[in-house]
C-alpha atoms as a PDB file:
ATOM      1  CA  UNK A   1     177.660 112.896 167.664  1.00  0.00           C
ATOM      2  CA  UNK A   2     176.313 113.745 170.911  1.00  0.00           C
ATOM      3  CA  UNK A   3     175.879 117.273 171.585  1.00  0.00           C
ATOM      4  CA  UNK A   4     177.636 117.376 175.189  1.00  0.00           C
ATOM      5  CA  UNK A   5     180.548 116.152 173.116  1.00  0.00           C
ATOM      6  CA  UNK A   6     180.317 118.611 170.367  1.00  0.00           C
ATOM      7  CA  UNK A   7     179.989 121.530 173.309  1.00  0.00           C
ATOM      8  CA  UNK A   8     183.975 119.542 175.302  1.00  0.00           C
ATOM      9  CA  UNK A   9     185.477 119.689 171.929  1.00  0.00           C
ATOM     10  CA  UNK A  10     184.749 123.598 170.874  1.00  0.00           C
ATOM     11  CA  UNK A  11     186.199 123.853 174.872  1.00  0.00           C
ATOM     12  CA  UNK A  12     189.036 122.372 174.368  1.00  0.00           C
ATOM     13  CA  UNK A  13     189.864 124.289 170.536  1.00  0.00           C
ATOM     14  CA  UNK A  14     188.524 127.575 172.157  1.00  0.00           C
ATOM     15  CA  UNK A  15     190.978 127.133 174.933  1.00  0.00           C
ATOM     16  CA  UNK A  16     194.075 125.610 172.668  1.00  0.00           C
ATOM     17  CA  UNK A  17     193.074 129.388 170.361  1.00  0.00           C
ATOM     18  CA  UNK A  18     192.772 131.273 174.167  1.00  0.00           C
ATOM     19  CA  UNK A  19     196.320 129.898 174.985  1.00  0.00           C
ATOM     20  CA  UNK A  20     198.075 130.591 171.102  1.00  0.00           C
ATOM     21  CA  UNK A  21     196.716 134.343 171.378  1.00  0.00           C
ATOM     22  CA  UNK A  22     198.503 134.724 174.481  1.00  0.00           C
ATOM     23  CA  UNK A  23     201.429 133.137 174.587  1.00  0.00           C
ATOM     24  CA  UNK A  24     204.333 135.232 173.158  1.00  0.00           C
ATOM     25  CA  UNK A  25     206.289 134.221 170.029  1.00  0.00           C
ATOM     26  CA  UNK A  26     210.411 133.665 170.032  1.00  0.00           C
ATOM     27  CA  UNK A  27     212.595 133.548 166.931  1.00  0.00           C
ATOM     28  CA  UNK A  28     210.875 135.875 165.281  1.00  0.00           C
ATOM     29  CA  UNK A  29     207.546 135.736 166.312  1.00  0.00           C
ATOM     30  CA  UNK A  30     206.919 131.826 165.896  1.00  0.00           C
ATOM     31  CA  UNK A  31     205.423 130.265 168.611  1.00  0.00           C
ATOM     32  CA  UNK A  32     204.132 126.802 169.873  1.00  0.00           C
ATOM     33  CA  UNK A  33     200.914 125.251 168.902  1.00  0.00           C
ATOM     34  CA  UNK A  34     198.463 124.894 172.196  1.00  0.00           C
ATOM     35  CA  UNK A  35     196.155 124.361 169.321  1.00  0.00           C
ATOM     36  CA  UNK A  36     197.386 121.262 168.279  1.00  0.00           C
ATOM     37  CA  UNK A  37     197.860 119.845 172.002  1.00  0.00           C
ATOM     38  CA  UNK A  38     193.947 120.337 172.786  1.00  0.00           C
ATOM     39  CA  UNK A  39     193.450 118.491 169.249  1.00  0.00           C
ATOM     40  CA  UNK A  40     195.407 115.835 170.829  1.00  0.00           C
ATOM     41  CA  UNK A  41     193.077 115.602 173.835  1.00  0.00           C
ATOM     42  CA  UNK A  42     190.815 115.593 172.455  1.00  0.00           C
ATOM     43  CA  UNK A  43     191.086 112.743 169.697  1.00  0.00           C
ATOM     44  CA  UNK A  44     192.231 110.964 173.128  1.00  0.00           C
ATOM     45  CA  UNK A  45     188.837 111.249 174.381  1.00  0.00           C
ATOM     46  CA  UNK A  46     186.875 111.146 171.484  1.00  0.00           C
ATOM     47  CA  UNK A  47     188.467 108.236 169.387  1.00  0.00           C
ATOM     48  CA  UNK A  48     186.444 108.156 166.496  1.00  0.00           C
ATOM     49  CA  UNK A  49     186.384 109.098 162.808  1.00  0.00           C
ATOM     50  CA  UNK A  50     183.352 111.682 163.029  1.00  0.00           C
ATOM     51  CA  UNK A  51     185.319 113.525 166.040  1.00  0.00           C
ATOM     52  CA  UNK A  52     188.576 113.652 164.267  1.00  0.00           C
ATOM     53  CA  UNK A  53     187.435 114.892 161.315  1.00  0.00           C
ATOM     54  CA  UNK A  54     186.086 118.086 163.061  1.00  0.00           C
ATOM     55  CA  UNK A  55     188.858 118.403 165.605  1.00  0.00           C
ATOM     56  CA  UNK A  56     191.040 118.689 162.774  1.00  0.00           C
ATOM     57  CA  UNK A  57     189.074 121.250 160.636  1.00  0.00           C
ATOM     58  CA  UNK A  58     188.468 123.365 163.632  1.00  0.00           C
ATOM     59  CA  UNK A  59     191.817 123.359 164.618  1.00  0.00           C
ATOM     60  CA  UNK A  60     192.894 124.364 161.433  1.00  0.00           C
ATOM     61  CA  UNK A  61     190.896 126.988 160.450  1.00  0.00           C
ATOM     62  CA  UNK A  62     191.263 128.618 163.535  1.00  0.00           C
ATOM     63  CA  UNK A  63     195.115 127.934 163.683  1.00  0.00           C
ATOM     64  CA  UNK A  64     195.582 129.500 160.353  1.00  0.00           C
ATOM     65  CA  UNK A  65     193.573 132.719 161.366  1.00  0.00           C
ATOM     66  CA  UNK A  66     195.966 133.713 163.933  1.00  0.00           C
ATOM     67  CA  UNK A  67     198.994 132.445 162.735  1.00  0.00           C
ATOM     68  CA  UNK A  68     202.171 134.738 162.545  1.00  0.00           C
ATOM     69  CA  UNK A  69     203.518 132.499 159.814  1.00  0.00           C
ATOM     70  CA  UNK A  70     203.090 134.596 156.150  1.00  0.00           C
ATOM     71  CA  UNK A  71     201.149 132.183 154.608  1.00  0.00           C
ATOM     72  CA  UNK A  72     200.527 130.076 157.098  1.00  0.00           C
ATOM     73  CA  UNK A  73     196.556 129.694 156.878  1.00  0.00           C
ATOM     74  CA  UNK A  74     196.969 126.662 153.880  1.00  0.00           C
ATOM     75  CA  UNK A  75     199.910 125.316 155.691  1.00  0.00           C
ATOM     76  CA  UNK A  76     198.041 125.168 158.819  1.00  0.00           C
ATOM     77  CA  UNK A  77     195.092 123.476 157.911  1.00  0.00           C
ATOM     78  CA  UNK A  78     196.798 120.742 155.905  1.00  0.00           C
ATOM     79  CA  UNK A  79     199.435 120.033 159.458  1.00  0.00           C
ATOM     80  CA  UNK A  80     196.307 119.794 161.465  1.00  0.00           C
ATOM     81  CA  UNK A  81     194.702 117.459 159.137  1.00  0.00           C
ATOM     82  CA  UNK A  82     197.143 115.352 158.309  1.00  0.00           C
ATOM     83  CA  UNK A  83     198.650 115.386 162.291  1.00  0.00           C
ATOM     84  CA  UNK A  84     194.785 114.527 163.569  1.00  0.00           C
ATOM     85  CA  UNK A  85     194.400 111.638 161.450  1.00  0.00           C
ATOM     86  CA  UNK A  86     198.287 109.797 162.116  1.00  0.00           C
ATOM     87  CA  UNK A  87     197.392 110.549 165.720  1.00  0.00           C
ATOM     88  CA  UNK A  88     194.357 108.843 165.667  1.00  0.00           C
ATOM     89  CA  UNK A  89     195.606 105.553 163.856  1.00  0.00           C
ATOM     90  CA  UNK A  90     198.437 105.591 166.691  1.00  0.00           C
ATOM     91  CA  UNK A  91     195.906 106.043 169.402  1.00  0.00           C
ATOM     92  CA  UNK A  92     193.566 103.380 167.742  1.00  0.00           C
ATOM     93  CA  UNK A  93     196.662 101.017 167.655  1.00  0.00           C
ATOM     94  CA  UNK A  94     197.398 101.903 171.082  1.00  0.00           C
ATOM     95  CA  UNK A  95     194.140 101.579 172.759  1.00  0.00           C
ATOM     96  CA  UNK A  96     193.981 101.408 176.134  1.00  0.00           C
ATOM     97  CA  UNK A  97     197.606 101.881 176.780  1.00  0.00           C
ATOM     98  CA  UNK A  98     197.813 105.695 174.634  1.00  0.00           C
ATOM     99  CA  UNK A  99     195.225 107.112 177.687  1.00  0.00           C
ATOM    100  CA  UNK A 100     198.008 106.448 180.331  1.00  0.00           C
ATOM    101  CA  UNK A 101     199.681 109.994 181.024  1.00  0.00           C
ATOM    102  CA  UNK A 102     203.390 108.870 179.860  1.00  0.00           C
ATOM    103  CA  UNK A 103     202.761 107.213 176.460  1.00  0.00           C
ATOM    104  CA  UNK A 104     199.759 110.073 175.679  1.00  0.00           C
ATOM    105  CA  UNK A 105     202.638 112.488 176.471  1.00  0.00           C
ATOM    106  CA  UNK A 106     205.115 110.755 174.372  1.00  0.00           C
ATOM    107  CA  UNK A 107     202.259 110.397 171.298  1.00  0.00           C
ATOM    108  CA  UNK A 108     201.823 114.140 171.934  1.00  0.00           C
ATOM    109  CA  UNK A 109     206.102 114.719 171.583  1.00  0.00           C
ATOM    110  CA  UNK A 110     205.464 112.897 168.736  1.00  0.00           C
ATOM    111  CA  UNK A 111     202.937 114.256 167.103  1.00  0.00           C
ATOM    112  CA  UNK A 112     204.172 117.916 167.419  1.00  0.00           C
ATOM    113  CA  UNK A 113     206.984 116.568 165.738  1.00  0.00           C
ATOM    114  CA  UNK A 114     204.856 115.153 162.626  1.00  0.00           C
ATOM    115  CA  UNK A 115     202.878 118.658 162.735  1.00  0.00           C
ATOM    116  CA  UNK A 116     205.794 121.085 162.182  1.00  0.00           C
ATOM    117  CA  UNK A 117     207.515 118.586 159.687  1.00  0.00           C
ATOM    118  CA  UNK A 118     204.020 118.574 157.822  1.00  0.00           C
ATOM    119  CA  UNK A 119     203.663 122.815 158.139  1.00  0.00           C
ATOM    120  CA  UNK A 120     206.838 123.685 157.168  1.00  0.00           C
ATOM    121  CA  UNK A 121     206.702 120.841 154.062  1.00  0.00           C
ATOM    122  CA  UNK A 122     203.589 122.244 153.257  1.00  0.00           C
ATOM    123  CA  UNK A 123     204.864 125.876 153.437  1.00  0.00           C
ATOM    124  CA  UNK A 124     207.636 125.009 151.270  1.00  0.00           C
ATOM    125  CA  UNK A 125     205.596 123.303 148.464  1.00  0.00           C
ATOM    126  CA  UNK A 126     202.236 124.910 148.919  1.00  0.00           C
ATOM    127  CA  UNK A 127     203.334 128.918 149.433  1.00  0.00           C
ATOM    128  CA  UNK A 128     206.794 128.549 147.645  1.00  0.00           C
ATOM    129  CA  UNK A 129     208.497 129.797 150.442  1.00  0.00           C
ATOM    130  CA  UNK A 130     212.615 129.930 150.562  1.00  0.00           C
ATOM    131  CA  UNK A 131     213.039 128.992 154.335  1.00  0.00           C
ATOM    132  CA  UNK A 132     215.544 127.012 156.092  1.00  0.00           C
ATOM    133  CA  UNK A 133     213.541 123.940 156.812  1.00  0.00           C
ATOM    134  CA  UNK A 134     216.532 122.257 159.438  1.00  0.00           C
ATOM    135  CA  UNK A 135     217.090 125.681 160.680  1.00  0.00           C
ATOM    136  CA  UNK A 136     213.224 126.331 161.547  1.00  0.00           C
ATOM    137  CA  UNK A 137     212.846 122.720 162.540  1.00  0.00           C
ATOM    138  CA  UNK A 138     215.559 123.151 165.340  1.00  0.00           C
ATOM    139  CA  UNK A 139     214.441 126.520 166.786  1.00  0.00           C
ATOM    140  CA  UNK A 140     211.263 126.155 166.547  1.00  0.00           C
ATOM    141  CA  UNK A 141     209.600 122.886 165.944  1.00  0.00           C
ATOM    142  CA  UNK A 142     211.919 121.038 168.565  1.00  0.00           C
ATOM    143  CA  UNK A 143     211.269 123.792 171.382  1.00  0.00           C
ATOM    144  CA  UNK A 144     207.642 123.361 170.689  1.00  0.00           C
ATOM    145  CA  UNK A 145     207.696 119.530 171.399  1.00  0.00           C
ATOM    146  CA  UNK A 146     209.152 120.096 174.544  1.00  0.00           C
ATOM    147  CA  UNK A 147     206.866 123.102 175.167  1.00  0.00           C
ATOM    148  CA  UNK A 148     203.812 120.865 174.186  1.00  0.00           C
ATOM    149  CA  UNK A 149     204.829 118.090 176.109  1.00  0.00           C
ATOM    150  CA  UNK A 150     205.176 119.984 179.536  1.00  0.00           C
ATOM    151  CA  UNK A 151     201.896 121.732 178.749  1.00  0.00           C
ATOM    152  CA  UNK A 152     200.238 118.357 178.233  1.00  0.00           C
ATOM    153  CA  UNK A 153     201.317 117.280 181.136  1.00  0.00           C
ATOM    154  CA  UNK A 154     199.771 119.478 183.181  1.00  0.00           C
ATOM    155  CA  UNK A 155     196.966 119.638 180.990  1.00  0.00           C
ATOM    156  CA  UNK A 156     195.862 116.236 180.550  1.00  0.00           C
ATOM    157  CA  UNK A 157     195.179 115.321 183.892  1.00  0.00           C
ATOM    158  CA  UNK A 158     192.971 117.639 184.524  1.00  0.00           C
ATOM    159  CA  UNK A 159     190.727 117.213 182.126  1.00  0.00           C
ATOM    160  CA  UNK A 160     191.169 113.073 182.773  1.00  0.00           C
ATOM    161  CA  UNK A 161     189.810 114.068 185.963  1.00  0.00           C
ATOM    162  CA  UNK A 162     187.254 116.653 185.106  1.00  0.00           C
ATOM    163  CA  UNK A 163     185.770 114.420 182.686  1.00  0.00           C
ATOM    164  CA  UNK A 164     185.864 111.628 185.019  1.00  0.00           C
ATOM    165  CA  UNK A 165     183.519 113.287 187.256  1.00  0.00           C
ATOM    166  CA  UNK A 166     181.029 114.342 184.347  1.00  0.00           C
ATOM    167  CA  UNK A 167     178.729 112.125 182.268  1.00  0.00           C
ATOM    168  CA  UNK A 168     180.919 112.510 179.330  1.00  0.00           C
ATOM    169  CA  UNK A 169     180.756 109.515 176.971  1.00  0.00           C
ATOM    170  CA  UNK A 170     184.645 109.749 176.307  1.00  0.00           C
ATOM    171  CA  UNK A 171     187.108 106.886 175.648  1.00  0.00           C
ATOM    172  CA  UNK A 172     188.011 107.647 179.174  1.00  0.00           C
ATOM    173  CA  UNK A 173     184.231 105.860 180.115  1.00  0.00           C
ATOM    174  CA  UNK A 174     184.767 102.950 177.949  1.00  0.00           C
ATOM    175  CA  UNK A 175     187.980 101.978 179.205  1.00  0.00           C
END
């Protein structure tokens, strides 16, 4: 891995933790994952096993931390995990078209989608929790997609560009 690389990905989690912590919760204090939409990013530019691996730990961990979820530091780390590595195979699949803006926002809808399906599975069978998981799935993971979509839509393009004008070695270069 080279180290440049290592130094765009802890930006993009510290930033994705930066936005989490400040963003305010709804329906009771849940709130969406900026978290998972820097992972996304940043498996877009950095397509590769190694990469993945990490994004996903990192996010994870540090997802579970601050998470207002009781319980929610397991759940977290096996949604990240488990989200990274479908994303990837889609974005591996994909190739050069899952960099265009559209389709990586539509992977990203997507993949929120996967991620809350995976947390609050996981939170049911891992922690043993009694919650709704249609009712939490509608007022909370759908809002969320939509949330993470818009904010990857702003999001993405900048760093496209910003990344464009460094020496980067991203999937961005390659293509």
């Amino acid at each position: 891995m080279n180290t440049k690389n290592l130094v765009l990905m802890a930006l993009l989690v510290g930033v994705g933790a930066a936005l989490y912590i400040v963003i305010p919760g709804f329906n009771g204090g849940m709130k969406p994952d900026f978290m998972l939409t820097m992972m996304f990013i940043g498996i877009l530019l950095f397509p590769s096993v190694k990469e993945v691996f990490l994004l996903a730990v990192s996010t994870g961990i540090i997802s579970g931390l601050f998470s207002t979820f009781p319980g929610g530091f397991v759940p977290n780390i096996i949604d990240k995990f488990v989200t990274a590595f479908i994303f990837f195979a889609v974005v591996v699949l994909l190739k050069k078209t899952a960099q265009k803006v559209v389709v990586a926002a539509i992977l990203a809808g997507i993949g929120t989608i996967i991620s809350g399906s995976v947390f609050l599975g996981s939170a049911i069978l891992v922690i043993g929790a009694d919650i709704p998981f249609g009712a939490l799935f509608l007022t909370v993971v759908l809002p969320a997609v939509a949330i993470n979509i818009v904010a990857f839509i702003i999001i993405y393009p900048i760093i496209i560009s910003l990344v464009k004008r460094s020496k980067f070695k991203t999937a961005l270069n390659q293509a």
